[in-house]
PDB file of N, CA and C in Angstrom:
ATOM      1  N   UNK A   1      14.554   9.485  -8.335  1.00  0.00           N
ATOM      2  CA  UNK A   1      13.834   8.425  -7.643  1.00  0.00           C
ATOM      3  C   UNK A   1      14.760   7.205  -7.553  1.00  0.00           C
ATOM      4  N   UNK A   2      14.726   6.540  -6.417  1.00  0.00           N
ATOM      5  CA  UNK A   2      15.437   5.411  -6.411  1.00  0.00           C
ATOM      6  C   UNK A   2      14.434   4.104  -6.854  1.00  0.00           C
ATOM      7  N   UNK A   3      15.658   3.412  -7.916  1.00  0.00           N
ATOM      8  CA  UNK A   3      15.088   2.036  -8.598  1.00  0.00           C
ATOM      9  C   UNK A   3      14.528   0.978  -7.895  1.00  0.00           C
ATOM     10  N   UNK A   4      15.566   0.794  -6.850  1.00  0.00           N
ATOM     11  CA  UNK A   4      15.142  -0.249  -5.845  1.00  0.00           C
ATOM     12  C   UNK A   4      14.288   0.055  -5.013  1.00  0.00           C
ATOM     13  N   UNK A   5      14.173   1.331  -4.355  1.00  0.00           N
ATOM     14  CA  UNK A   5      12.978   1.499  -3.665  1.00  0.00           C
ATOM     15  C   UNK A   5      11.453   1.425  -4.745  1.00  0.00           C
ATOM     16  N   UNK A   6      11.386   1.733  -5.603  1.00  0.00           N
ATOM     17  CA  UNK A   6      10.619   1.665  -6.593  1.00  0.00           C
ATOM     18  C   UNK A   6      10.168   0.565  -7.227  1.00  0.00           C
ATOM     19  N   UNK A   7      10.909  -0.209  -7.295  1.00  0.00           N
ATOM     20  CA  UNK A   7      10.882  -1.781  -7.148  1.00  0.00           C
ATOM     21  C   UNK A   7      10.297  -2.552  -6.330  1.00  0.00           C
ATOM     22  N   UNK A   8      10.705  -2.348  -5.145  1.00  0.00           N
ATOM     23  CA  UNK A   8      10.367  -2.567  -3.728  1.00  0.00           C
ATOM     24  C   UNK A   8       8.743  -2.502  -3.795  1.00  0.00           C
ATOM     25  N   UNK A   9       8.405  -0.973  -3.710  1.00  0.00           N
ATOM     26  CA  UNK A   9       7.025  -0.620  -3.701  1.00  0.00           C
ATOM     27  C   UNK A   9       6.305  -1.647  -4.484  1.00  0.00           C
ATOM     28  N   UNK A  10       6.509  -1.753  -5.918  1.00  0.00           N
ATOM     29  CA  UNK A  10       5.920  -2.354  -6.766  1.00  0.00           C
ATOM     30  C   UNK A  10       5.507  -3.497  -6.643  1.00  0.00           C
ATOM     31  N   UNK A  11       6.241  -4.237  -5.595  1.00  0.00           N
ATOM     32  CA  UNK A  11       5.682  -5.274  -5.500  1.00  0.00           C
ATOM     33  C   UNK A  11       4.554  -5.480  -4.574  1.00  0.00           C
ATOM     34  N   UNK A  12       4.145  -4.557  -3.665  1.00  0.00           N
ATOM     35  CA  UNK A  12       3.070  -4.651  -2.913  1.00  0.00           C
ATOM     36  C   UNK A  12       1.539  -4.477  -3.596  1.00  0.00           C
ATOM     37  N   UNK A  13       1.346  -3.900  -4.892  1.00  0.00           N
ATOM     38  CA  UNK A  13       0.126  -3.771  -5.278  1.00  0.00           C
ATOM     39  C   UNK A  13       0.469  -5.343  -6.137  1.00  0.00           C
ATOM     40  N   UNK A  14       1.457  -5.878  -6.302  1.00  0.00           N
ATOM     41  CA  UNK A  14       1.204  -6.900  -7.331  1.00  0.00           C
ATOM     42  C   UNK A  14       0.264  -8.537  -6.157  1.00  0.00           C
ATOM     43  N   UNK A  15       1.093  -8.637  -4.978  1.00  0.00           N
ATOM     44  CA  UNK A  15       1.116  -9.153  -4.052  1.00  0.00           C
ATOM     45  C   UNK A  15      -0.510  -8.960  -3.574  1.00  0.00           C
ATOM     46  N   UNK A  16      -1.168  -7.781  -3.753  1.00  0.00           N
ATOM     47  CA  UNK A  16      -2.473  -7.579  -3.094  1.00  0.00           C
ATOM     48  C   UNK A  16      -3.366  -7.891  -3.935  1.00  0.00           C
ATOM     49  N   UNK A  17      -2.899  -8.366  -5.295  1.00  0.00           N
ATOM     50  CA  UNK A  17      -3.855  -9.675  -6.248  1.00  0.00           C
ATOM     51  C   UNK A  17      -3.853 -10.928  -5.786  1.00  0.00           C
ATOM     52  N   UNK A  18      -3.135 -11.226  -4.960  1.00  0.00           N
ATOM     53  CA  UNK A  18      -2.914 -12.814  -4.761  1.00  0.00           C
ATOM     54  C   UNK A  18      -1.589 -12.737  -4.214  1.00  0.00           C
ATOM     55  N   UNK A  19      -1.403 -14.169  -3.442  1.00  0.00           N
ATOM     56  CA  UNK A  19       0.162 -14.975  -3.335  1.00  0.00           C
ATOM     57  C   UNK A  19       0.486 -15.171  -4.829  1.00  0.00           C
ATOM     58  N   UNK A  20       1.813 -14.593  -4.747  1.00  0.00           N
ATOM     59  CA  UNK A  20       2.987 -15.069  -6.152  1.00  0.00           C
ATOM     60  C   UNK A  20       3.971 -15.651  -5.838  1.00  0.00           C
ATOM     61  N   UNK A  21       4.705 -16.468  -6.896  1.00  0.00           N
ATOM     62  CA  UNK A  21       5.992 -17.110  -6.497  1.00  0.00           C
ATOM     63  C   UNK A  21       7.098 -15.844  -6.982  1.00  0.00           C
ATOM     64  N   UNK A  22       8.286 -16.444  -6.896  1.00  0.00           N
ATOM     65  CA  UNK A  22       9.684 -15.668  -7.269  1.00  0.00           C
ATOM     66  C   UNK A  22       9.514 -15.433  -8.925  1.00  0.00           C
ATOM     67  N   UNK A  23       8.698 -16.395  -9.469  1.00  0.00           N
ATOM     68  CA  UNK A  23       9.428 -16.083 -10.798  1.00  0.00           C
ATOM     69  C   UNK A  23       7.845 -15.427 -11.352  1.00  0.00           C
ATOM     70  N   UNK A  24       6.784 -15.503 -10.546  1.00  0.00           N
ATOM     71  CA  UNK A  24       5.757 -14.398 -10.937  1.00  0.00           C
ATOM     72  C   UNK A  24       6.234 -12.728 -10.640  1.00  0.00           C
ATOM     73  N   UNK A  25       6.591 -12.521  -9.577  1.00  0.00           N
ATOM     74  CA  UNK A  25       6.966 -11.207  -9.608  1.00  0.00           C
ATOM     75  C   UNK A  25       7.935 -11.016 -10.217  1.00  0.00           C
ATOM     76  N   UNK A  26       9.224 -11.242 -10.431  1.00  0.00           N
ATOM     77  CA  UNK A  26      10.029 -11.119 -11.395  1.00  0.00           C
ATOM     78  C   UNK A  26       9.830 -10.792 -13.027  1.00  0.00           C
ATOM     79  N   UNK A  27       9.078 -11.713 -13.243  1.00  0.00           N
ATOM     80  CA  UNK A  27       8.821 -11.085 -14.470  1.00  0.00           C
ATOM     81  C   UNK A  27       7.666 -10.264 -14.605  1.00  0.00           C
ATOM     82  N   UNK A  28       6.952 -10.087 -13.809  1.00  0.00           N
ATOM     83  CA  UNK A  28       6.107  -8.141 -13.041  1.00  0.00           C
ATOM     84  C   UNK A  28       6.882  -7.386 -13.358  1.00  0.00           C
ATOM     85  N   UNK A  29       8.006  -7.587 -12.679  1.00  0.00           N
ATOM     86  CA  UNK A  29       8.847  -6.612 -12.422  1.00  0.00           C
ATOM     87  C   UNK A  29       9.641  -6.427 -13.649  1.00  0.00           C
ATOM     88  N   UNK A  30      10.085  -7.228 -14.115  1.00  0.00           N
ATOM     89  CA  UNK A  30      10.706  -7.213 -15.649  1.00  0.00           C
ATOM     90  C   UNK A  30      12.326  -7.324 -14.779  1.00  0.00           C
ATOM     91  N   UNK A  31      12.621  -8.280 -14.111  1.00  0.00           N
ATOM     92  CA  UNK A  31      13.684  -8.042 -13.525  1.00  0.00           C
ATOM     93  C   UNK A  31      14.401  -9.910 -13.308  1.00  0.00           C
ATOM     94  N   UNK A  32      15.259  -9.953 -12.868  1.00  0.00           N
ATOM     95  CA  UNK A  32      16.293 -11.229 -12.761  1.00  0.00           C
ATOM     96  C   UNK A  32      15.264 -12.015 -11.780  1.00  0.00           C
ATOM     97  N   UNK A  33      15.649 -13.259 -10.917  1.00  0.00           N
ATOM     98  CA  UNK A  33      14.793 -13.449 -10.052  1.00  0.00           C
ATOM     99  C   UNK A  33      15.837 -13.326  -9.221  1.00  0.00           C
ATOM    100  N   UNK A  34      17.317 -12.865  -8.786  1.00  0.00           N
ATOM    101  CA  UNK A  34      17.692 -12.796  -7.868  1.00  0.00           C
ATOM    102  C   UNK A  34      17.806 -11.639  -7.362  1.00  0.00           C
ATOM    103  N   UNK A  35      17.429 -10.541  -8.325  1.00  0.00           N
ATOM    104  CA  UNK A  35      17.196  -9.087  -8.252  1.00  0.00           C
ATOM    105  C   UNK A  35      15.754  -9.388  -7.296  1.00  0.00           C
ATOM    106  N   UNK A  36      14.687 -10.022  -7.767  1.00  0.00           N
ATOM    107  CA  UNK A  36      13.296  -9.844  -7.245  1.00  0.00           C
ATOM    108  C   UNK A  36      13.231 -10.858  -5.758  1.00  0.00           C
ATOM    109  N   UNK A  37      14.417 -11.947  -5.760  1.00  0.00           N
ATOM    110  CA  UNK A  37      14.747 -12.247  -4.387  1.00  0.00           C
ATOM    111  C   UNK A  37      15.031 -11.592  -3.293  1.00  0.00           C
ATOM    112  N   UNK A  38      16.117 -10.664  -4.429  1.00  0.00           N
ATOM    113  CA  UNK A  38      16.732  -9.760  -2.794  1.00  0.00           C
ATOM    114  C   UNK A  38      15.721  -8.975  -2.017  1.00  0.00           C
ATOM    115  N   UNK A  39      14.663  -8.244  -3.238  1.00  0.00           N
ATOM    116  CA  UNK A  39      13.665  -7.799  -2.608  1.00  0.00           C
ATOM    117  C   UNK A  39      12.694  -8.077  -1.836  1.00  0.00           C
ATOM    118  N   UNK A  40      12.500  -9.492  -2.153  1.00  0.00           N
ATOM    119  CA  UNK A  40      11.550  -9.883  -1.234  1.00  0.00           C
ATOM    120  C   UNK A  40      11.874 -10.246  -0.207  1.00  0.00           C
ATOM    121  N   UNK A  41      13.776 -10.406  -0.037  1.00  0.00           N
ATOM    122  CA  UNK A  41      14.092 -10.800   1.028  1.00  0.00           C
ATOM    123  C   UNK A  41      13.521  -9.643   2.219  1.00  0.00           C
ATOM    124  N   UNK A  42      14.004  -8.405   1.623  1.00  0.00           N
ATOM    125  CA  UNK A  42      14.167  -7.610   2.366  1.00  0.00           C
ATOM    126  C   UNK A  42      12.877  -6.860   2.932  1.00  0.00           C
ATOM    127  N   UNK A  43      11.585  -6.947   2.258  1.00  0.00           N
ATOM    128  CA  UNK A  43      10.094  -7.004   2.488  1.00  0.00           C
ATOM    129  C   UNK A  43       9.958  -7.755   3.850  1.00  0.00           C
ATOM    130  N   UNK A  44       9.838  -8.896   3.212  1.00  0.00           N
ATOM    131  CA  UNK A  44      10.256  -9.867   4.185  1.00  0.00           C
ATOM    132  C   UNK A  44      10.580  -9.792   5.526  1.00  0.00           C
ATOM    133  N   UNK A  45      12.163  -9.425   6.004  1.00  0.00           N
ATOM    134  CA  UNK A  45      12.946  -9.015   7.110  1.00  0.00           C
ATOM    135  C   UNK A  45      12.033  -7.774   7.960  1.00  0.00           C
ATOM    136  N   UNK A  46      11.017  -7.047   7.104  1.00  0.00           N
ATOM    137  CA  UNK A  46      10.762  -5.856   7.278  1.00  0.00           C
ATOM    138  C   UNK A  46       9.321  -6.221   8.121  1.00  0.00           C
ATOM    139  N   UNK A  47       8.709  -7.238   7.654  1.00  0.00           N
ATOM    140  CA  UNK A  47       6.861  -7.745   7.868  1.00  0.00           C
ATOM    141  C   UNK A  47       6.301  -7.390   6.607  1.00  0.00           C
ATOM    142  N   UNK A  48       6.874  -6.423   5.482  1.00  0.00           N
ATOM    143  CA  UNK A  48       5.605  -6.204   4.469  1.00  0.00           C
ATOM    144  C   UNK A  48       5.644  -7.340   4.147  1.00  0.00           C
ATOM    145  N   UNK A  49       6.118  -8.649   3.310  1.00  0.00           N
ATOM    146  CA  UNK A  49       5.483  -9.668   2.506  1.00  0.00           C
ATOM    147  C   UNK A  49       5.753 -10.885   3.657  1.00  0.00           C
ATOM    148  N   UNK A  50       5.399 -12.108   3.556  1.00  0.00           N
ATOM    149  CA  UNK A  50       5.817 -13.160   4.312  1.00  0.00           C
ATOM    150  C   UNK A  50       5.064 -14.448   2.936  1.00  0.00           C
ATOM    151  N   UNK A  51       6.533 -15.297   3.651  1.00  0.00           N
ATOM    152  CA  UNK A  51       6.480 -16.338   2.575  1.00  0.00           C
ATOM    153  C   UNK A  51       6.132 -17.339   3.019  1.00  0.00           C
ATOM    154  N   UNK A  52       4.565 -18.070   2.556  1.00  0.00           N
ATOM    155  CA  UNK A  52       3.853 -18.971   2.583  1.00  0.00           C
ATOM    156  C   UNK A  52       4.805 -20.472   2.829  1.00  0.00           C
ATOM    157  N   UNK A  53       4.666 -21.214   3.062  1.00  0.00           N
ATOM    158  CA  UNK A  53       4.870 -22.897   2.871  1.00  0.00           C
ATOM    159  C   UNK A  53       5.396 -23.345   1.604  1.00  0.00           C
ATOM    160  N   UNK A  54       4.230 -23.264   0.704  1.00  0.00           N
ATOM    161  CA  UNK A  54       4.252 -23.281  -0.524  1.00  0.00           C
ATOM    162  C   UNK A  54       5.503 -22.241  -1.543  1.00  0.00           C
ATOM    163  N   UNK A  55       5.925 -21.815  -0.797  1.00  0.00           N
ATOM    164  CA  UNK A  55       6.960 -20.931  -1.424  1.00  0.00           C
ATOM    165  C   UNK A  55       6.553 -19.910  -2.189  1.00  0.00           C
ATOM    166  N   UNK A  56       5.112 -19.235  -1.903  1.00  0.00           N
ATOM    167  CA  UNK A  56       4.849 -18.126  -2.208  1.00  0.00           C
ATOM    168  C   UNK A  56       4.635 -16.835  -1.558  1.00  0.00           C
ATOM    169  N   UNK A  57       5.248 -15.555  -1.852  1.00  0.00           N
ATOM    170  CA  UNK A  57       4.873 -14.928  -1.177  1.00  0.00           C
ATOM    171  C   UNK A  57       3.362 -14.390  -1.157  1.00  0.00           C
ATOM    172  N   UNK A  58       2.973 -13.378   0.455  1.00  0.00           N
ATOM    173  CA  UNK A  58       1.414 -12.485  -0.170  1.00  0.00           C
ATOM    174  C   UNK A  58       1.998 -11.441   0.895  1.00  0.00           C
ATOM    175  N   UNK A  59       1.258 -10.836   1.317  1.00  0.00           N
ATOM    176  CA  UNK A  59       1.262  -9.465   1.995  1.00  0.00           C
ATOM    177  C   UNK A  59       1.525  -9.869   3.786  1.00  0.00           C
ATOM    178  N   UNK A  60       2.431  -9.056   4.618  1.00  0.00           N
ATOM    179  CA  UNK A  60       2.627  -9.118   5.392  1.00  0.00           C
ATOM    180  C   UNK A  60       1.501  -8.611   6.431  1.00  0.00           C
ATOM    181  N   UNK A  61       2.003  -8.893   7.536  1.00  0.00           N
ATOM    182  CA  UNK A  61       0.768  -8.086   8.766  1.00  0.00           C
ATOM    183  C   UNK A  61       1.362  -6.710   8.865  1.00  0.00           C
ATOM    184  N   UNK A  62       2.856  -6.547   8.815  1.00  0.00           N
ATOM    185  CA  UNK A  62       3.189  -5.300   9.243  1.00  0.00           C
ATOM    186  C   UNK A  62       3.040  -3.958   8.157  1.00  0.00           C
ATOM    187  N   UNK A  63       2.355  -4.497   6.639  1.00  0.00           N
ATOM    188  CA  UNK A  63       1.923  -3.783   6.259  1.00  0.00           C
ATOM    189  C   UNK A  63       0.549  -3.429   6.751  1.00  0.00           C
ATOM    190  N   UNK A  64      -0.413  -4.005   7.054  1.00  0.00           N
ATOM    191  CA  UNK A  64      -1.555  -3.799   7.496  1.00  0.00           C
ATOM    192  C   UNK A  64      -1.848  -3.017   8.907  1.00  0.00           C
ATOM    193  N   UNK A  65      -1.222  -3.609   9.710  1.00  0.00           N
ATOM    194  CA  UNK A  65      -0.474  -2.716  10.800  1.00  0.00           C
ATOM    195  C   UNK A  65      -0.136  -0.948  10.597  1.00  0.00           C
ATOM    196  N   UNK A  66       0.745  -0.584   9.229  1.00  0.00           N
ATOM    197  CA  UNK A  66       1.206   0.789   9.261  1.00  0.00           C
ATOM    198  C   UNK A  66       0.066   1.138   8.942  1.00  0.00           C
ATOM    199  N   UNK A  67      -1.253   0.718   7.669  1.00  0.00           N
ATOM    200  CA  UNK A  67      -2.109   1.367   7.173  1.00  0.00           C
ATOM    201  C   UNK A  67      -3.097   1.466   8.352  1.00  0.00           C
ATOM    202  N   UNK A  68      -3.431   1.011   9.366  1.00  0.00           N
ATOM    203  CA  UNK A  68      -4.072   0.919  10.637  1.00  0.00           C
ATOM    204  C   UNK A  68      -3.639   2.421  11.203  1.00  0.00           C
ATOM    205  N   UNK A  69      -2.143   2.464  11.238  1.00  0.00           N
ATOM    206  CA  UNK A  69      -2.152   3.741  12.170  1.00  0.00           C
ATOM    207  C   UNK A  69      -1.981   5.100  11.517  1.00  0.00           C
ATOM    208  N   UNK A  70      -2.012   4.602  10.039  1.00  0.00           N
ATOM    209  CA  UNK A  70      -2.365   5.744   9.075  1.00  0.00           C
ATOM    210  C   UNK A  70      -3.596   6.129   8.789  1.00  0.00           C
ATOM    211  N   UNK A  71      -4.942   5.058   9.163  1.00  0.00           N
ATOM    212  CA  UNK A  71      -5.783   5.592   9.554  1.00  0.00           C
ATOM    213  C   UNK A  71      -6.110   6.325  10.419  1.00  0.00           C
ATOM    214  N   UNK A  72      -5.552   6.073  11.542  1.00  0.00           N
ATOM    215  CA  UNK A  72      -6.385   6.486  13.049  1.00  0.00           C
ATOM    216  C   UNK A  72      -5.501   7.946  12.827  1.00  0.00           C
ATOM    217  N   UNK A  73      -4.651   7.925  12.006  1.00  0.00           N
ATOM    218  CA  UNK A  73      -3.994   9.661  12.365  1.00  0.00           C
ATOM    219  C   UNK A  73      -4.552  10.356  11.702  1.00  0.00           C
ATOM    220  N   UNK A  74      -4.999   9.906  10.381  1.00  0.00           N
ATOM    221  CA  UNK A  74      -6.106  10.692   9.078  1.00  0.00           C
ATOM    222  C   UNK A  74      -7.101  11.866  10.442  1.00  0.00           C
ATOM    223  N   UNK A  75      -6.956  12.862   9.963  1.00  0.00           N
ATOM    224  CA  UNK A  75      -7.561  14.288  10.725  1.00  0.00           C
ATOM    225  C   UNK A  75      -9.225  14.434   9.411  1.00  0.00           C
ATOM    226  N   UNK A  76     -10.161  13.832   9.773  1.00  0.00           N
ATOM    227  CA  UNK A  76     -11.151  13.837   8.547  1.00  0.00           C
ATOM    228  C   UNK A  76     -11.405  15.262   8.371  1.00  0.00           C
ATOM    229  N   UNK A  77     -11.720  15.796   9.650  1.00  0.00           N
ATOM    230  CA  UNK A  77     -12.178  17.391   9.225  1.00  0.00           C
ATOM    231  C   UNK A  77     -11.202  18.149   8.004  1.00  0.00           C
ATOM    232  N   UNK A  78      -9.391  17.955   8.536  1.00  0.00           N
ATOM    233  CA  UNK A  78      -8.755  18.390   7.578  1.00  0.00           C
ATOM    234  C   UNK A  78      -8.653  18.573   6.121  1.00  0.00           C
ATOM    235  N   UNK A  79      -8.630  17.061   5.881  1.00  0.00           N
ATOM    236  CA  UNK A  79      -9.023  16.617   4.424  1.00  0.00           C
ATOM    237  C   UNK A  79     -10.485  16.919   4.178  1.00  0.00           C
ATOM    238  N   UNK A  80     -11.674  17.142   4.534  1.00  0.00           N
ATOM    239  CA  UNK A  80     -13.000  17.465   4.078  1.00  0.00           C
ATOM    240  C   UNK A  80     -13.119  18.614   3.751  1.00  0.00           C
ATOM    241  N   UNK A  81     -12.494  19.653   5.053  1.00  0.00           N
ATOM    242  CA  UNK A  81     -12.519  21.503   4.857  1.00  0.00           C
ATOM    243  C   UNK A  81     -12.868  21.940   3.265  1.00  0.00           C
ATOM    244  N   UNK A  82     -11.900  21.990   2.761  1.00  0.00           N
ATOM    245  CA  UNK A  82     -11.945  22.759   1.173  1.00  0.00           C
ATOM    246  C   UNK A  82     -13.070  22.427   0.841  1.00  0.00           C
ATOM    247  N   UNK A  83     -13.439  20.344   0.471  1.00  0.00           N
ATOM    248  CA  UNK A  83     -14.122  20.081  -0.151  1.00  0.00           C
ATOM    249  C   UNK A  83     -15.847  20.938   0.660  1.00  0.00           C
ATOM    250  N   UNK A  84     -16.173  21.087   1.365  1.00  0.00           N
ATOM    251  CA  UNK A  84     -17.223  21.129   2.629  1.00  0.00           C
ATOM    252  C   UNK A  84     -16.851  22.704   2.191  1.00  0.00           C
ATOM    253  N   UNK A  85     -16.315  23.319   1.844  1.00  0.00           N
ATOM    254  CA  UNK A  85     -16.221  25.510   1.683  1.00  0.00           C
ATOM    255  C   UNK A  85     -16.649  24.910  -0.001  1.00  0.00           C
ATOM    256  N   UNK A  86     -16.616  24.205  -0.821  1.00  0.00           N
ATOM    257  CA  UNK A  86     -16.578  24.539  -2.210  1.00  0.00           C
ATOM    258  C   UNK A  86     -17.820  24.141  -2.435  1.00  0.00           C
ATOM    259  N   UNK A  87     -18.686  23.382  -1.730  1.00  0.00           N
ATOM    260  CA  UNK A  87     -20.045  22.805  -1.583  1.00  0.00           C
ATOM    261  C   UNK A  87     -20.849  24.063  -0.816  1.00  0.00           C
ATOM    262  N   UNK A  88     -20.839  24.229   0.139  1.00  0.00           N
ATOM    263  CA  UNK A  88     -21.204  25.447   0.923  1.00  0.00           C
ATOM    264  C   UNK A  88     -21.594  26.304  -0.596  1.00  0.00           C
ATOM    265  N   UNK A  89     -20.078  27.185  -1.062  1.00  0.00           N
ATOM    266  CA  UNK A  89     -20.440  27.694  -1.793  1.00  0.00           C
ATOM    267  C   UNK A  89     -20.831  27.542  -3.558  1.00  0.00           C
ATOM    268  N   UNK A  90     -20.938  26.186  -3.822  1.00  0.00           N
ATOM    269  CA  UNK A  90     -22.114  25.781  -4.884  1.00  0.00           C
ATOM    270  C   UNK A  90     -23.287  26.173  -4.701  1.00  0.00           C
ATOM    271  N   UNK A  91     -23.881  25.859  -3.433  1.00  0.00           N
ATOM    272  CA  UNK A  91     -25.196  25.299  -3.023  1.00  0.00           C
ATOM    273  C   UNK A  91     -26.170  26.466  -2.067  1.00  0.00           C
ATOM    274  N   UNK A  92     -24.906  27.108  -1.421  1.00  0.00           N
ATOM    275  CA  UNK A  92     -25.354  28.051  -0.671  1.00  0.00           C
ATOM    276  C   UNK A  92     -25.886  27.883   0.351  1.00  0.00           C
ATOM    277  N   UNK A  93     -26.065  26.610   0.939  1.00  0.00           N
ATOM    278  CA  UNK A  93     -26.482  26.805   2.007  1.00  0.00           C
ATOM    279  C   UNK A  93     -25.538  25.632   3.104  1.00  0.00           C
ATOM    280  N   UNK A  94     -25.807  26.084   4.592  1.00  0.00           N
ATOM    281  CA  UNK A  94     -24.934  25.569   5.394  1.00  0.00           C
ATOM    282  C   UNK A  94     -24.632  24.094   5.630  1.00  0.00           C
ATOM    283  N   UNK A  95     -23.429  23.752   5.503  1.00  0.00           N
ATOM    284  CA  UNK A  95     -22.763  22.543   5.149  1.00  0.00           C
ATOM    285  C   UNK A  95     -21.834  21.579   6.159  1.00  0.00           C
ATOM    286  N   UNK A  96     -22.378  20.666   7.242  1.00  0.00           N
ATOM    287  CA  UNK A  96     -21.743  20.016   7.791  1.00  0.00           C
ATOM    288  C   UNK A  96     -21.300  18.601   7.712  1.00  0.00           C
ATOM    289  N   UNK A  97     -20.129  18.066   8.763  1.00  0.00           N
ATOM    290  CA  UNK A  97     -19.503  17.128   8.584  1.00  0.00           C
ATOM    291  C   UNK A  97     -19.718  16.560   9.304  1.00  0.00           C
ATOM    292  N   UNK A  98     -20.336  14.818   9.284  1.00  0.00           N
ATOM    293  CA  UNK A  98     -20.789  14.017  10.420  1.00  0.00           C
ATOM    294  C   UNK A  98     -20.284  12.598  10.256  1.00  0.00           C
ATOM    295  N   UNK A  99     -19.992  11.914  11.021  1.00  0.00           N
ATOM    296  CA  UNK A  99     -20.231  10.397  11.068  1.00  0.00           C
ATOM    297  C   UNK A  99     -20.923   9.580  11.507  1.00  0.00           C
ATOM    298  N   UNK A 100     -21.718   8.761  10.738  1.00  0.00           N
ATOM    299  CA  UNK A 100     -22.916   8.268  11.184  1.00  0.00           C
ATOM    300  C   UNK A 100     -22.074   6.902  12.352  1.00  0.00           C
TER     301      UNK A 100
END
């Protein structure tokens, strides 16, 4: 596994508690703050984080954006199947999938 990508990640669930400064995630991270700079630079450059006024970061739009079209591609029937055959056969009787 790579560190920095791992790093990277980490900071997005910390970020989705609140805006943090440099030296809150850093020590999240257990890391330098120019180690946890570079990262956020590069979040940053990317749309996941964007840095407030105040000199804090929080969560970007272009993260919200990817999870948008990671919804609309989610196939529900796919992911339900198994669960919807293992119910069927608990229960025994016929078992469909709807959205209200």
């Amino acid at each position: 596994m790579s560190q920095t990508v791992d790093r990277a990640l980490s900071i997005l669930p910390l970020l989705a508690e609140g805006p943090a400064d440099l030296g809150q995630v850093a020590d999240r991270l257990g890391v330098h703050k120019s180690t946890a700079l570079r990262l956020l630079r590069t979040l940053n450059e990317h749309g996941f984080v964007y840095r407030q006024s105040d000199q804090r970061y929080r969560l970007g739009a272009r993260l919200f954006a990817l999870a948008q079209e990671a919804m609309e591609n989610l196939d529900i029937r796919e992911i339900a199947h198994s669960h919807l055959v293992r119910l069927n056969e608990q229960c025994g009787h016929t078992v469909h999938l709807a959205v209200y």
